[in-house]
N, C-alpha and C. Protein backbone atom coordinates (compact mmCIF):
# COMPACT_ATOMS: atom_id res chain seq x y z
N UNK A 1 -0.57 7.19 -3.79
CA UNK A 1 -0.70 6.93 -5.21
C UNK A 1 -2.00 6.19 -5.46
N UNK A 2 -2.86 6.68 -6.32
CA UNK A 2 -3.45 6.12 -6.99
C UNK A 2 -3.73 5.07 -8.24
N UNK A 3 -4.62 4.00 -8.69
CA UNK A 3 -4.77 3.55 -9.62
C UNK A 3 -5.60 3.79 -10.48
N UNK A 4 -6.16 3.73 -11.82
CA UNK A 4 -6.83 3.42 -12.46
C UNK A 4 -6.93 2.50 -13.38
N UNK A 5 -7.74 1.06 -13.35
CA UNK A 5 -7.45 -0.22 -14.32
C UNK A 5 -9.12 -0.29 -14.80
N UNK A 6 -9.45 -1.31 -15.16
CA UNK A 6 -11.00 -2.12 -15.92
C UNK A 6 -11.28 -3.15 -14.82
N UNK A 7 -12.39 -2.40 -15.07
CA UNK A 7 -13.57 -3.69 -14.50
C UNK A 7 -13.39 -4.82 -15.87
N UNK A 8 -12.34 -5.80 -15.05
CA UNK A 8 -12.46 -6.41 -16.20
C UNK A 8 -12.18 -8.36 -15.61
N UNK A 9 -12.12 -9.29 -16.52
CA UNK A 9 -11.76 -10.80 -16.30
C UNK A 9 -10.09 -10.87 -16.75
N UNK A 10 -9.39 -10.00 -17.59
CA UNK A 10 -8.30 -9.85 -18.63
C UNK A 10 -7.09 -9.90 -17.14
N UNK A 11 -6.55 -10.97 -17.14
CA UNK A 11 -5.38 -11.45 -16.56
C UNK A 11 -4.55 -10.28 -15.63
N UNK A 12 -3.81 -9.84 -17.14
CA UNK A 12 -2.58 -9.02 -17.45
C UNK A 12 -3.24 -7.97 -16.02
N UNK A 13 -4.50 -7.11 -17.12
CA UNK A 13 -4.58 -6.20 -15.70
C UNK A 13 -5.24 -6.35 -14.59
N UNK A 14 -5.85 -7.31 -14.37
CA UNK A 14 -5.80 -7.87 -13.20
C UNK A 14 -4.36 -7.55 -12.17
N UNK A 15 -3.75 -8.57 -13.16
CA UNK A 15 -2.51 -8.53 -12.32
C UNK A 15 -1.42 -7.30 -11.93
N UNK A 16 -1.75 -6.21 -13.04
CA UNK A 16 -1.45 -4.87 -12.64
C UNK A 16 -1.58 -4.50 -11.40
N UNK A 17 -3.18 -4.68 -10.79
CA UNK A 17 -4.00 -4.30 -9.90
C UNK A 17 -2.97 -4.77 -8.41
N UNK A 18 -2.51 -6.27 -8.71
CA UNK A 18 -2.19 -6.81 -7.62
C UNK A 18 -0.60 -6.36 -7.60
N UNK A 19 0.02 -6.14 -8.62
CA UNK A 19 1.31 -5.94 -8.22
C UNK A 19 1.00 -4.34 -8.02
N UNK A 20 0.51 -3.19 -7.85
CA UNK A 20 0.42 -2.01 -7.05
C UNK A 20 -0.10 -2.49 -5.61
N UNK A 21 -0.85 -3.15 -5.23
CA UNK A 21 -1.02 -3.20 -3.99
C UNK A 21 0.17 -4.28 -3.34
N UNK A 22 0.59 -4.95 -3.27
CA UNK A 22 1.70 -6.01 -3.93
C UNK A 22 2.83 -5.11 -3.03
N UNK A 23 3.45 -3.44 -4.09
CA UNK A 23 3.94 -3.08 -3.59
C UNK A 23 3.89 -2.03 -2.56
N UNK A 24 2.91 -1.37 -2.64
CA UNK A 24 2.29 -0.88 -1.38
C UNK A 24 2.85 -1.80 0.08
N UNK A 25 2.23 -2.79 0.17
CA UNK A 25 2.65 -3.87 0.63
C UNK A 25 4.18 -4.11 1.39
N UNK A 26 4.67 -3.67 0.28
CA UNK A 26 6.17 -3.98 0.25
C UNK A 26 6.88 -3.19 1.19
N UNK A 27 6.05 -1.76 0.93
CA UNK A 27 6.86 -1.01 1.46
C UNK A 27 6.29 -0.23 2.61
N UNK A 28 5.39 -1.21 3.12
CA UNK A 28 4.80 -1.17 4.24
C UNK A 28 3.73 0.16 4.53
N UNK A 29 2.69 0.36 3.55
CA UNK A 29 2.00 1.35 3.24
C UNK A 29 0.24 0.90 3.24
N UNK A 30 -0.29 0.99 3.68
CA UNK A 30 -1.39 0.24 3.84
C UNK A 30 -2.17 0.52 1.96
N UNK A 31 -2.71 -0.68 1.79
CA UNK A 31 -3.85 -0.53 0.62
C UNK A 31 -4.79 0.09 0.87
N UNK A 32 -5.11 1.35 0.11
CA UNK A 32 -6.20 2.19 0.47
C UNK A 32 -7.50 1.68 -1.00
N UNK A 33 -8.19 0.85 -1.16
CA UNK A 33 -9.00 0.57 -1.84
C UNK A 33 -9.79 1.75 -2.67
N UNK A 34 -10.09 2.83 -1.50
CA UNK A 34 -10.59 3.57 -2.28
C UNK A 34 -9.75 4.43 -3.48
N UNK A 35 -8.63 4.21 -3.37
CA UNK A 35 -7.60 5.00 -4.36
C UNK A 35 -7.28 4.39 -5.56
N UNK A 36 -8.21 2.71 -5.62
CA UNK A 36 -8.31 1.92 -6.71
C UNK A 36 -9.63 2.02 -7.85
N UNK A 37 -9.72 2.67 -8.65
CA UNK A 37 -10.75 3.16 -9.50
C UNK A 37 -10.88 2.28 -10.45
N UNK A 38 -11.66 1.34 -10.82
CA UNK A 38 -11.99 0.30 -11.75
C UNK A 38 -13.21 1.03 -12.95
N UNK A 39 -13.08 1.51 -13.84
CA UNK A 39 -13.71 1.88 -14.91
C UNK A 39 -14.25 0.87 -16.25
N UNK A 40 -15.39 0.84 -16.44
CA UNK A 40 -16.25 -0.14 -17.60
C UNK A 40 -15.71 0.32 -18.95
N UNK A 41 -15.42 -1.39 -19.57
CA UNK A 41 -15.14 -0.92 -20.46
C UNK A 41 -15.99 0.14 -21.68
N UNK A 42 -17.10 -0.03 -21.73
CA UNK A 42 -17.95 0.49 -22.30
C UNK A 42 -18.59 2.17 -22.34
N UNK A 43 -18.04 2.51 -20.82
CA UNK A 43 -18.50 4.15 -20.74
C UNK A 43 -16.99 4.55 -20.21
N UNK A 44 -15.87 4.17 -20.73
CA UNK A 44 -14.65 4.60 -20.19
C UNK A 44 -14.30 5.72 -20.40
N UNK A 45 -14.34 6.69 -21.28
CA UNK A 45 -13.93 8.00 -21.13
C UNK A 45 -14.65 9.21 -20.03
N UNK A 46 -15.88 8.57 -19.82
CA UNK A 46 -16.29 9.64 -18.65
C UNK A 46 -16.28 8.75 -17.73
N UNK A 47 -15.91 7.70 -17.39
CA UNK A 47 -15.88 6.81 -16.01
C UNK A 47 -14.12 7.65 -16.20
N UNK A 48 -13.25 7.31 -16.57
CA UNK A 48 -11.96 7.57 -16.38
C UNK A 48 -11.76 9.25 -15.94
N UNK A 49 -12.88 9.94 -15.99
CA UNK A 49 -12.64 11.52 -15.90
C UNK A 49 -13.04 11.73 -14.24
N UNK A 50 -14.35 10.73 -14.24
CA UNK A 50 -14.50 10.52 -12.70
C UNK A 50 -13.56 10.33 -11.84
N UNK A 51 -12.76 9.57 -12.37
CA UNK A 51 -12.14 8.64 -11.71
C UNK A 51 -10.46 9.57 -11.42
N UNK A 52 -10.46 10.00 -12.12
CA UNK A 52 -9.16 10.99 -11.97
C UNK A 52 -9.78 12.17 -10.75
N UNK A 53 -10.53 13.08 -11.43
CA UNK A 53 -11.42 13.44 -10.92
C UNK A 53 -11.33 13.42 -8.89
N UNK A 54 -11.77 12.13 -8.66
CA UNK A 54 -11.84 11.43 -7.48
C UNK A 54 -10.69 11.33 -6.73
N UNK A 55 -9.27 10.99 -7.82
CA UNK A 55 -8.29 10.59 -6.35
C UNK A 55 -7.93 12.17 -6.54
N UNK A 56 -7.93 12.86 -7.63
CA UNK A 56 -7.73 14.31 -7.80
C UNK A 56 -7.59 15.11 -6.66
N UNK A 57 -8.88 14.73 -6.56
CA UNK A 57 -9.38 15.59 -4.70
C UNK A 57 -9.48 14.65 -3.41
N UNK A 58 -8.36 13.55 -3.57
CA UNK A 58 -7.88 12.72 -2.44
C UNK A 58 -6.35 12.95 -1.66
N UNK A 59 -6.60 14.38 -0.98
CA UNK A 59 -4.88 15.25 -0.61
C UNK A 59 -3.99 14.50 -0.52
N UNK A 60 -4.31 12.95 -0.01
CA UNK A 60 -2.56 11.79 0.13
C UNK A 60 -2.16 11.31 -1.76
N UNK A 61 -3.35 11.47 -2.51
CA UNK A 61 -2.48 11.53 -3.99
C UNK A 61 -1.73 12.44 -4.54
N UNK A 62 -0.39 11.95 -5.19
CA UNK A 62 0.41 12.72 -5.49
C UNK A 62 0.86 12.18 -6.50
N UNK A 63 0.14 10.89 -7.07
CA UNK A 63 0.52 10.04 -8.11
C UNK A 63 -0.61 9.84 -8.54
N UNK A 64 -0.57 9.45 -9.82
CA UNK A 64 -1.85 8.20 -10.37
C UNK A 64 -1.21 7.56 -11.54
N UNK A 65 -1.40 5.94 -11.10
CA UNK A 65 -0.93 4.90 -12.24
C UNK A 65 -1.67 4.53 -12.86
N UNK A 66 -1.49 4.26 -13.96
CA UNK A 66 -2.60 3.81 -15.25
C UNK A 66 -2.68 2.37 -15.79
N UNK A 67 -3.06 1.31 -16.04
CA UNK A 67 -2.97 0.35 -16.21
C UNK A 67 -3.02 -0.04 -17.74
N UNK A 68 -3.47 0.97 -18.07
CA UNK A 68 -3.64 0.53 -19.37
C UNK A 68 -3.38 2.21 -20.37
N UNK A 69 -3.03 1.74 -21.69
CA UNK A 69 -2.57 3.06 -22.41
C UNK A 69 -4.29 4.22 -22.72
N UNK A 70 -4.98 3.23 -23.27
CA UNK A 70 -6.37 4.09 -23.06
C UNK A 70 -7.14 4.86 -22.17
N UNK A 71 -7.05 4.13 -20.84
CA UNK A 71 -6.97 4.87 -19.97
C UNK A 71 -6.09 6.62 -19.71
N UNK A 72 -4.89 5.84 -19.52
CA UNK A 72 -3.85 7.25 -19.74
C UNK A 72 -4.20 8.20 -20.68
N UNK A 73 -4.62 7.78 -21.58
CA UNK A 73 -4.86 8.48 -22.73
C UNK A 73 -5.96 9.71 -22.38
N UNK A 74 -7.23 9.15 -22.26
CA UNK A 74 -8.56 9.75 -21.47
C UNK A 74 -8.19 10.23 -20.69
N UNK A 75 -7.28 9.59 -19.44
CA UNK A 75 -6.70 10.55 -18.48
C UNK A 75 -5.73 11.90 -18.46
N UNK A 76 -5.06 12.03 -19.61
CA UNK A 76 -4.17 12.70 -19.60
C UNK A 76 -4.92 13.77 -20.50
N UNK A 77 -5.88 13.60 -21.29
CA UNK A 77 -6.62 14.61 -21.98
C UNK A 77 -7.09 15.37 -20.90
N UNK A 78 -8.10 14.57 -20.17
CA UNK A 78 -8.55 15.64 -18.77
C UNK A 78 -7.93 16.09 -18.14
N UNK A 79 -6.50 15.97 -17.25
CA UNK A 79 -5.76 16.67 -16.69
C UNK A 79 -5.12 17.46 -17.36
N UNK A 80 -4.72 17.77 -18.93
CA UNK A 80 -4.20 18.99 -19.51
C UNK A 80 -5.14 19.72 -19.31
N UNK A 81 -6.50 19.45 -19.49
CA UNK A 81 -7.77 20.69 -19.53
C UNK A 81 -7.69 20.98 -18.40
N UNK A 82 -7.45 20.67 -17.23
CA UNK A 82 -7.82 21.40 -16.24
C UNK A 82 -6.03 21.98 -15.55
N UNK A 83 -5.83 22.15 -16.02
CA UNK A 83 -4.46 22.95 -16.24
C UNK A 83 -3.67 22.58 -14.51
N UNK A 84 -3.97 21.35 -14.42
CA UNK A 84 -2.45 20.20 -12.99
C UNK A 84 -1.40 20.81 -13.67
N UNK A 85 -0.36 20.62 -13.09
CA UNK A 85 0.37 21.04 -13.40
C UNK A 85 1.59 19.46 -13.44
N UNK A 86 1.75 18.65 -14.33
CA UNK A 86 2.45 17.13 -14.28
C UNK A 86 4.45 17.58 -14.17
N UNK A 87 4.69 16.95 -13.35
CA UNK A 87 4.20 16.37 -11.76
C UNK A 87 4.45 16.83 -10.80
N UNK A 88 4.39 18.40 -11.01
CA UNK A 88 4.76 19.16 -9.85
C UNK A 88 3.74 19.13 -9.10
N UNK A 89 2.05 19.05 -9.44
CA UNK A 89 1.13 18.50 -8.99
C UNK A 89 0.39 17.20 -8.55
N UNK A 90 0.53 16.58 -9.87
CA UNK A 90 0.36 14.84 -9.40
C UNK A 90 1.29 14.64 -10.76
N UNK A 91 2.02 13.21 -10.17
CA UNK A 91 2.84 12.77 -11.11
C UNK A 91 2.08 11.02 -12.14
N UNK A 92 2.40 10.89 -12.80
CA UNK A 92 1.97 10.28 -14.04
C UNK A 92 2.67 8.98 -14.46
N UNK A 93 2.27 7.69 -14.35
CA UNK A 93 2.73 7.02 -14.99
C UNK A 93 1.67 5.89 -15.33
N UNK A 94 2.11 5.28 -16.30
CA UNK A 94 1.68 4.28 -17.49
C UNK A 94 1.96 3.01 -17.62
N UNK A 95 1.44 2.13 -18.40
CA UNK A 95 2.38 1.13 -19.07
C UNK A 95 2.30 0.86 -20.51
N UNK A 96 3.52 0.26 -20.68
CA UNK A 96 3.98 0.24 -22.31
C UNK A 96 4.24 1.63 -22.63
N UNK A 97 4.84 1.39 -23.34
CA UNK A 97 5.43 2.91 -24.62
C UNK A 97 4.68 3.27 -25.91
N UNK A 98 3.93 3.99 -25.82
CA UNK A 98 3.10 4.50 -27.02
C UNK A 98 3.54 5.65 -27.64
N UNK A 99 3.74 5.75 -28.49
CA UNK A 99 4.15 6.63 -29.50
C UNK A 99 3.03 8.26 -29.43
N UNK A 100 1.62 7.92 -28.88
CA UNK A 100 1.19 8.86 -28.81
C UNK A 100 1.22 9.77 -27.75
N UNK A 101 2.11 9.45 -26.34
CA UNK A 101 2.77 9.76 -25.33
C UNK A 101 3.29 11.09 -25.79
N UNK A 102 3.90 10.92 -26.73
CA UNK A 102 4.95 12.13 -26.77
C UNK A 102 4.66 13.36 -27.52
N UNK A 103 3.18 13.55 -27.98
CA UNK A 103 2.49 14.38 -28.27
C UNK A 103 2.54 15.29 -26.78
N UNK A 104 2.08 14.48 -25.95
CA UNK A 104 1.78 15.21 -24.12
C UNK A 104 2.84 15.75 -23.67
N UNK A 105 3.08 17.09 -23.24
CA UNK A 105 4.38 17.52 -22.46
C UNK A 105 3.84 17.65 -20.83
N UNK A 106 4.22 17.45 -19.86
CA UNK A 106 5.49 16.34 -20.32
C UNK A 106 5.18 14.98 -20.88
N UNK A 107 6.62 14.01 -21.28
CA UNK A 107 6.26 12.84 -21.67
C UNK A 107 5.68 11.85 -20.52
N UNK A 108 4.86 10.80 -20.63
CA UNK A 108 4.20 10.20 -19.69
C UNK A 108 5.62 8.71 -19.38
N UNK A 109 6.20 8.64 -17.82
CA UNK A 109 6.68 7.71 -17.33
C UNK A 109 6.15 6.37 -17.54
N UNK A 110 6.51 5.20 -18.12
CA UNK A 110 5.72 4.11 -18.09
C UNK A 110 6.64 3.16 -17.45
N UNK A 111 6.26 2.00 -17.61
CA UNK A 111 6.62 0.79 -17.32
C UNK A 111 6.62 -0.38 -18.56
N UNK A 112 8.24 -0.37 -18.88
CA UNK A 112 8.49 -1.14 -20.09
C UNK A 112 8.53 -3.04 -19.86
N UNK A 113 7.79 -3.24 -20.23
CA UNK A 113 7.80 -4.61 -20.25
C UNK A 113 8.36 -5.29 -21.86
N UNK A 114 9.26 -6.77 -21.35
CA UNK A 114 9.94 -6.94 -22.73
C UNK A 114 9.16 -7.82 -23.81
N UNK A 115 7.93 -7.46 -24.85
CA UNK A 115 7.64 -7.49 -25.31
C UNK A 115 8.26 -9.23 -26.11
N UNK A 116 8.86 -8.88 -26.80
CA UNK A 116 9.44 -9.95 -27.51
C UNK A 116 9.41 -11.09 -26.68
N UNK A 117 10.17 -10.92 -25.32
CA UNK A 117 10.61 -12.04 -24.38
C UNK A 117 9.35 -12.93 -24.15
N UNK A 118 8.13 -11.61 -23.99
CA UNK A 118 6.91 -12.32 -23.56
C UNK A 118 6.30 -13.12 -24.30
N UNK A 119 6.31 -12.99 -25.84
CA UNK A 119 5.64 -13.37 -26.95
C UNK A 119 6.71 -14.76 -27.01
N UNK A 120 7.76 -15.11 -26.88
CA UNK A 120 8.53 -15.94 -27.01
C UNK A 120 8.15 -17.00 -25.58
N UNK A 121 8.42 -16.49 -24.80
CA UNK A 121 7.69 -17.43 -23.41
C UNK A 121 6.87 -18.10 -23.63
N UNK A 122 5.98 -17.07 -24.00
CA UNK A 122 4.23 -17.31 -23.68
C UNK A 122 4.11 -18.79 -24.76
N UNK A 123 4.67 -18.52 -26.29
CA UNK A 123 4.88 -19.34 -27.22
C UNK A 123 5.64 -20.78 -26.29
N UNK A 124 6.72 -20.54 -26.19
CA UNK A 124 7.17 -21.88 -26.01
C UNK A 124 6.52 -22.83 -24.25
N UNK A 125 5.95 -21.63 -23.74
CA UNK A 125 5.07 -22.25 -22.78
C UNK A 125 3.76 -22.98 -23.08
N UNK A 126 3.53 -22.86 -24.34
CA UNK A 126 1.84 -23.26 -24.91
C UNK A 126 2.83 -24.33 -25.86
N UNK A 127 3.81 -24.59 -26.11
CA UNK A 127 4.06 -25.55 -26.86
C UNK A 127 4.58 -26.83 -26.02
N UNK A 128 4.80 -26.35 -25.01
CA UNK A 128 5.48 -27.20 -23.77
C UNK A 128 3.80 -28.02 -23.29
N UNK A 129 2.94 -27.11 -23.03
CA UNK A 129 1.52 -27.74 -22.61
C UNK A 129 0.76 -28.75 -24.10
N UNK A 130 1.01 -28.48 -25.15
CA UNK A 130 0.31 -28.95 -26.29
C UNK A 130 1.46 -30.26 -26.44
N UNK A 131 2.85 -30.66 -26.05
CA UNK A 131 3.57 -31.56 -26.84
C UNK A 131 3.37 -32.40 -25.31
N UNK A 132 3.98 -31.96 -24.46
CA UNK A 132 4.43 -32.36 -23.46
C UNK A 132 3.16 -32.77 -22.35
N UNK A 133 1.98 -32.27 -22.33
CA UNK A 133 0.81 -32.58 -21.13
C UNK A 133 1.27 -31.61 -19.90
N UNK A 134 2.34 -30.40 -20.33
CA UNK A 134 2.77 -29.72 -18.58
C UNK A 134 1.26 -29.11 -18.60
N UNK A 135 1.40 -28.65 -17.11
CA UNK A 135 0.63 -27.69 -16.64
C UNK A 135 0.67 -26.53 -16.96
N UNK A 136 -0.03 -25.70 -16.32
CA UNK A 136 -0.12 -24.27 -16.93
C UNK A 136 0.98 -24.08 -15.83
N UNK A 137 2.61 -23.03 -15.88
CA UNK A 137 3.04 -22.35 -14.93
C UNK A 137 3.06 -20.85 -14.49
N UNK A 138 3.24 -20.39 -13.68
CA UNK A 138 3.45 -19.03 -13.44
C UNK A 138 4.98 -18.30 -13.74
N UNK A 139 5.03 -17.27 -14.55
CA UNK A 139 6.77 -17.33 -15.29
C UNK A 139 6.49 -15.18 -15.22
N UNK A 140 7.70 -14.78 -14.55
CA UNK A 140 7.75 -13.72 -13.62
C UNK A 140 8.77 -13.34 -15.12
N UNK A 141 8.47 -11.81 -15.69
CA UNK A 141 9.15 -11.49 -17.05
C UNK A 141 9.55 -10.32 -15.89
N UNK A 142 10.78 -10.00 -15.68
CA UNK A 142 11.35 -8.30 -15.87
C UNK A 142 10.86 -7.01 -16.13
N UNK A 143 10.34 -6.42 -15.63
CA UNK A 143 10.50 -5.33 -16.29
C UNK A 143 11.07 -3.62 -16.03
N UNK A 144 10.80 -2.76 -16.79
CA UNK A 144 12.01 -1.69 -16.50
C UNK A 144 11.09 -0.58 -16.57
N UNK A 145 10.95 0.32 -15.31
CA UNK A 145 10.29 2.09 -15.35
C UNK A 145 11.86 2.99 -16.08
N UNK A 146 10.29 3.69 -16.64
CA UNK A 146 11.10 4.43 -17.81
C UNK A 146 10.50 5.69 -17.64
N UNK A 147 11.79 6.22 -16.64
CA UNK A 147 11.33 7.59 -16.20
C UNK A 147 11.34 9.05 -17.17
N UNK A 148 10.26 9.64 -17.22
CA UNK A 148 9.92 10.94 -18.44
C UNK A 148 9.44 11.87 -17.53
N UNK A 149 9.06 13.21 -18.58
CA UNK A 149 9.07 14.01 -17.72
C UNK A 149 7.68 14.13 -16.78
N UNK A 150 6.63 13.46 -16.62
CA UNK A 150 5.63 13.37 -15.74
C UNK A 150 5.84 13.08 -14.32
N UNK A 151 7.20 12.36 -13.77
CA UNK A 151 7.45 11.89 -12.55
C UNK A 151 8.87 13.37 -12.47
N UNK A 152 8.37 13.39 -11.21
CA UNK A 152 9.21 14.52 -10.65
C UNK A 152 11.09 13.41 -10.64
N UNK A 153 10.97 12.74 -10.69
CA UNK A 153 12.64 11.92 -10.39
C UNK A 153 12.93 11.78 -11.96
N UNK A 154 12.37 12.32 -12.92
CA UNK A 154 12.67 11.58 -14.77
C UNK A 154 14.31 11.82 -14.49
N UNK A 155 14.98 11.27 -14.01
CA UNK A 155 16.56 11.19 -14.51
C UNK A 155 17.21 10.13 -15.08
N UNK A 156 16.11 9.01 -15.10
CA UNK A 156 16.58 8.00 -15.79
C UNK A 156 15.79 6.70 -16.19
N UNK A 157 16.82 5.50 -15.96
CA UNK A 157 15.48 4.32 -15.98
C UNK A 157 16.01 3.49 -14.40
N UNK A 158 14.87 2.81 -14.08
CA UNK A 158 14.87 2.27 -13.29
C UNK A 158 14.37 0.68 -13.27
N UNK A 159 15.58 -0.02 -12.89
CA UNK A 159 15.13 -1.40 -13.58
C UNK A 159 13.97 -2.26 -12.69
N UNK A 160 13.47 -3.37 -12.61
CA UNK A 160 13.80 -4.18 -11.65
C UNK A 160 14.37 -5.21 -11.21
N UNK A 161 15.34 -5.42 -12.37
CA UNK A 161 16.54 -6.26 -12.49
C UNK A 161 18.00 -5.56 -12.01
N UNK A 162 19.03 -5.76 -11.09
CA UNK A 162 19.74 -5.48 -10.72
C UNK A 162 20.63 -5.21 -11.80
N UNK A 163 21.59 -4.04 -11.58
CA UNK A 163 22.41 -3.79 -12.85
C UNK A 163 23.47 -4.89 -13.10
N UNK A 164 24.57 -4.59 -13.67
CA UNK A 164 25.43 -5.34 -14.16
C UNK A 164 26.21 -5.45 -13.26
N UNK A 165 26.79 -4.47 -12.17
CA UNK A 165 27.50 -4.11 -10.90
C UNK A 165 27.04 -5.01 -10.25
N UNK A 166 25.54 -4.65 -10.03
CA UNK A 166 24.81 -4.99 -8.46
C UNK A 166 24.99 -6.54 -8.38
N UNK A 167 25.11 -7.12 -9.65
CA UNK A 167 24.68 -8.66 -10.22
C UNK A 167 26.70 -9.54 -9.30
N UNK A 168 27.37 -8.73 -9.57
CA UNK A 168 28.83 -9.10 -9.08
C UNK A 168 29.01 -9.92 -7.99
């Protein structure tokens, strides 16, 4: 599997970056760097064509993750033109849920993060540092793949929170 994120300072995908290699990691798969494509923000639609492009014709890809919806976006324009076939060819996933997803057949797999929860955290974590003098902490949010039809497995969702069973 491949990535594509920004050459960028921006946290969030930063930290994208590290939780794919993270799980690579995990599952005992070596980090192949070159399968990590960092694109400027500034010439991103033909850096992102490269960049598909590249793991395209890298035979161990069979995936490519997107870090960001713009990206996907650019990306998924170029791979309809060149007629892949998603994901019987390479499979597709994202993050967040965009509404313009579902223009694309198939629909693009993402990774749902809980929005609200975060905006509520993030809030009462900056009010905790402004009243209180805490430190800055590190605070791990949930989140849930939301399988569509771009990933050859779309049968469902997949959390990373244990179900209600598993939790027993």
């Amino acid at each position: 599997m491949g990535l594509i994120s920004y050459k960028t300072k921006l946290n969030h995908l930063n930290d994208r970056t590290k939780g794919y290699t993270q799980a690579l990691t995990d599952h005992k798969i070596a980090a192949d760097k070159t399968l990590i494509k960092k694109v400027s923000l500034n010439h991103d639609a033909t850096e992102i064509t490269a960049a598909v492009k590249s793991l395209l014709s890298t035979p161990s890809v069979d995936a490519i993750l997107f870090a960001s919806n713009r990206i996907a976006l650019h990306a998924l324009k170029y791979i309809q033109q060149t007629g892949i076939k998603i994901p019987d060819q390479v499979e597709l996933i994202g993050f967040d849920e965009s509404e313009v997803f579902d223009f694309f057949q198939p629909q693009l797999s993402y990774v749902k993060q809980p929005m609200h929860q975060l905006g509520q955290t993030a809030t009462e974590l900056l009010m905790d540092i402004i009243t209180q003098n805490k430190k800055e902490q590190l605070v791990f949010v949930p989140s849930e793949l939301i399988k569509r039809g771009s990933t050859s497995s779309a049968s469902g969702r997949t959390s990373s929170q244990p179900s209600p069973k598993e939790r027993e």
